[in-house]
Protein backbone atom coordinates (compact mmCIF):
# COMPACT_ATOMS: atom_id res chain seq x y z
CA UNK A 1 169.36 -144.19 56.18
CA UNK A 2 171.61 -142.45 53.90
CA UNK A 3 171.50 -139.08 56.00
CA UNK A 4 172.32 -140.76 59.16
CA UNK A 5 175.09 -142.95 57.95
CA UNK A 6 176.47 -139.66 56.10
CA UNK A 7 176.46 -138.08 59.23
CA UNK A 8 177.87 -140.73 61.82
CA UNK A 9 181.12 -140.49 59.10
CA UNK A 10 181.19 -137.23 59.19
CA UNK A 11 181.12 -136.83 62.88
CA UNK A 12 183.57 -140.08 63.50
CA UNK A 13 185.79 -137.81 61.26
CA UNK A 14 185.75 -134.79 63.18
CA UNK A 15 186.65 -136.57 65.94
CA UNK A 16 189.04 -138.33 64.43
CA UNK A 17 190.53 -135.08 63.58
CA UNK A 18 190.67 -133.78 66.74
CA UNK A 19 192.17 -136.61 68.69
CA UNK A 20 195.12 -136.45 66.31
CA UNK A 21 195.47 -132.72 66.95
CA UNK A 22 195.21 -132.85 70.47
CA UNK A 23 198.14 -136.00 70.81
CA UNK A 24 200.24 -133.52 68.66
CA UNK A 25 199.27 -130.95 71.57
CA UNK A 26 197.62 -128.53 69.42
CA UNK A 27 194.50 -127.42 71.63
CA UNK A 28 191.47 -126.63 70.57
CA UNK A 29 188.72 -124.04 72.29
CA UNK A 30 187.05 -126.64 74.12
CA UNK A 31 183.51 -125.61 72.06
CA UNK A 32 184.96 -127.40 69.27
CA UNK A 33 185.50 -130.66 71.24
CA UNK A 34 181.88 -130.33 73.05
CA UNK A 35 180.31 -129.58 69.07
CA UNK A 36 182.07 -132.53 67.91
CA UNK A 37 180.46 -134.67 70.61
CA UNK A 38 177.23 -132.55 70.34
CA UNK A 39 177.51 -133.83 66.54
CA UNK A 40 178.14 -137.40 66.96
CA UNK A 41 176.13 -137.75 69.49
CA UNK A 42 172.92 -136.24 67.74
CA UNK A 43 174.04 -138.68 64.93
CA UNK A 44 173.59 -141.66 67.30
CA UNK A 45 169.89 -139.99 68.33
CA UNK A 46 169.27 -140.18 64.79
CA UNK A 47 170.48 -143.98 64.05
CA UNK A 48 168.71 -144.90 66.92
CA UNK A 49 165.48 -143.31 66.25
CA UNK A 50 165.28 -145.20 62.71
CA UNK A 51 166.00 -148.21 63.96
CA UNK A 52 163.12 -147.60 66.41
CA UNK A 53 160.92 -146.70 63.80
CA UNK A 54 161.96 -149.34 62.01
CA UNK A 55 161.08 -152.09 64.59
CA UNK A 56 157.87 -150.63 65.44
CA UNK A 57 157.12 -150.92 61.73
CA UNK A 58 157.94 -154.49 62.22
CA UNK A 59 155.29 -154.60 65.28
CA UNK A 60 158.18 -155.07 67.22
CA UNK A 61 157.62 -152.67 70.27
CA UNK A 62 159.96 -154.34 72.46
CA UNK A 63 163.17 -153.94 70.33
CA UNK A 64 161.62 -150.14 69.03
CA UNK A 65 161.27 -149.09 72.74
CA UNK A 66 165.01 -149.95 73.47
CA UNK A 67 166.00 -148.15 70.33
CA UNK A 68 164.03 -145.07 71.22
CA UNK A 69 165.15 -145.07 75.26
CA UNK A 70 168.97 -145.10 73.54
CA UNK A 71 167.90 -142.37 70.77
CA UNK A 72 166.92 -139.74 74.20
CA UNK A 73 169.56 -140.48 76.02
CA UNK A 74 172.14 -139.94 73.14
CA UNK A 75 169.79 -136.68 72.56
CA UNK A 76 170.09 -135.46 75.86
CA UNK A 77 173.93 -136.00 75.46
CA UNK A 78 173.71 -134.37 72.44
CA UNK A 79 172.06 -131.16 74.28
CA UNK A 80 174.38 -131.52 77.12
CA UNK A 81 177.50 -130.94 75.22
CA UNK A 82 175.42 -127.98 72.91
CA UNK A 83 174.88 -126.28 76.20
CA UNK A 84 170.78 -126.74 75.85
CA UNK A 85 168.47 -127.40 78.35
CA UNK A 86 165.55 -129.07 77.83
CA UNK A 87 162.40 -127.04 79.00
CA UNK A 88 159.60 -128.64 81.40
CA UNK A 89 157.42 -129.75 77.99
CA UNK A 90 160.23 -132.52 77.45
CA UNK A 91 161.06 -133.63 80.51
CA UNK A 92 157.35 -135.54 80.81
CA UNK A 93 158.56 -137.07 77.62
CA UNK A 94 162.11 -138.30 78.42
CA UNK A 95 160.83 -139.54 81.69
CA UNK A 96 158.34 -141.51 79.88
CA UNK A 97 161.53 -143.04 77.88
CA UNK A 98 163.32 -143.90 81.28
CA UNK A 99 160.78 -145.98 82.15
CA UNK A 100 160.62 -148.19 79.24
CA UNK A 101 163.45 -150.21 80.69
CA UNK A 102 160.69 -151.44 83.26
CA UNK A 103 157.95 -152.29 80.42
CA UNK A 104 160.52 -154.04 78.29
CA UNK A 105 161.84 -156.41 81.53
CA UNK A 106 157.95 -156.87 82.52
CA UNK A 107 157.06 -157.70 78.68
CA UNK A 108 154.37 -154.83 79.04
CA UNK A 109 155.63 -152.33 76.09
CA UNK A 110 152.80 -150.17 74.67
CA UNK A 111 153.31 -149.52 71.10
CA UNK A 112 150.84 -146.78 71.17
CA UNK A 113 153.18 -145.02 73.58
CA UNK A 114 156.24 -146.25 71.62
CA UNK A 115 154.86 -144.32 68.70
CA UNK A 116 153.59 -140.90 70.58
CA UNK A 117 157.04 -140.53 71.74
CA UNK A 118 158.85 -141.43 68.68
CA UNK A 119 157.41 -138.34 67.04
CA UNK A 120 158.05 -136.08 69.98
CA UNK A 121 161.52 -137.53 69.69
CA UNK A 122 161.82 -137.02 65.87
CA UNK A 123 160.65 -133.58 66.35
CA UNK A 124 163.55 -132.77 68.87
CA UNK A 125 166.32 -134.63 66.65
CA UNK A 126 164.56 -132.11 63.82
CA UNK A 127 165.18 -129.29 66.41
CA UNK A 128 168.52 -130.49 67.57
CA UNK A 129 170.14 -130.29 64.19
CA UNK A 130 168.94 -127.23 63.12
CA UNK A 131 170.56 -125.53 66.43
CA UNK A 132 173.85 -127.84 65.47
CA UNK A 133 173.40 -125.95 62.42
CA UNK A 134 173.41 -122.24 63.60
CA UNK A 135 175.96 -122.75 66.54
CA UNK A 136 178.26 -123.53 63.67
CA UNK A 137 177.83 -120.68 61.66
């Protein structure tokens, strides 16, 4: 997608830009490191989610299940380094996504399930880069 690739550029950029700055020693607040990686790593969520929608599109629920487990845990990392914590109507969800590593090994993937949680996960990418958005304003 345009938006994603737009935005993995923009955040390989940023941290581009900072890396230089910091091996000149010029240091940065350490919120503009952790937004960076908030960034970038919300722009991984989002590559990974389309790819996972795009596989499940292809009745592929194997390959969309590994694409959505990698989309949550690069949205977790994405609220780690924002400072967010997840409330208790998520964590159901991302435990759900931890255990598709089991269901893809024992060839058992539910694409039913695959798709349930890929718009609970779209929702919180939504979510996510809309409070990416205000933090830096």
């Amino acid at each position: 997608m345009p938006q994603t690739k737009k935005a993995l550029q923009e955040a390989a950029e940023e941290l581009t830009t900072l890396a230089a700055q910091l091996e000149k020693g010029q240091l940065h607040n350490a919120r503009y490191l952790d937004a960076a990686i908030a960034k970038a790593s919300h722009a991984l969520a989002e590559w990974h989610y389309f790819k996972a929608k795009d596989y499940l599109g292809q009745d592929d629920a194997k390959r969309a299940a590994r694409h959505l487990q990698t989309a949550a845990q690069y949205l977790r990392a994405a609220a780690d380094s924002a400072n967010h914590e997840y409330g208790s109507e998520m964590m159901p969800v991302f435990e759900s996504i931890d255990l598709y590593g089991n269901m893809i090994e024992e060839d058992i993937v539910e694409p039913k399930l695959v798709s349930k949680d890929l718009t609970v996960i779209e929702q919180e990418i939504n979510r996510m880069a809309e409070r990416l958005k205000s933090a830096s304003k």
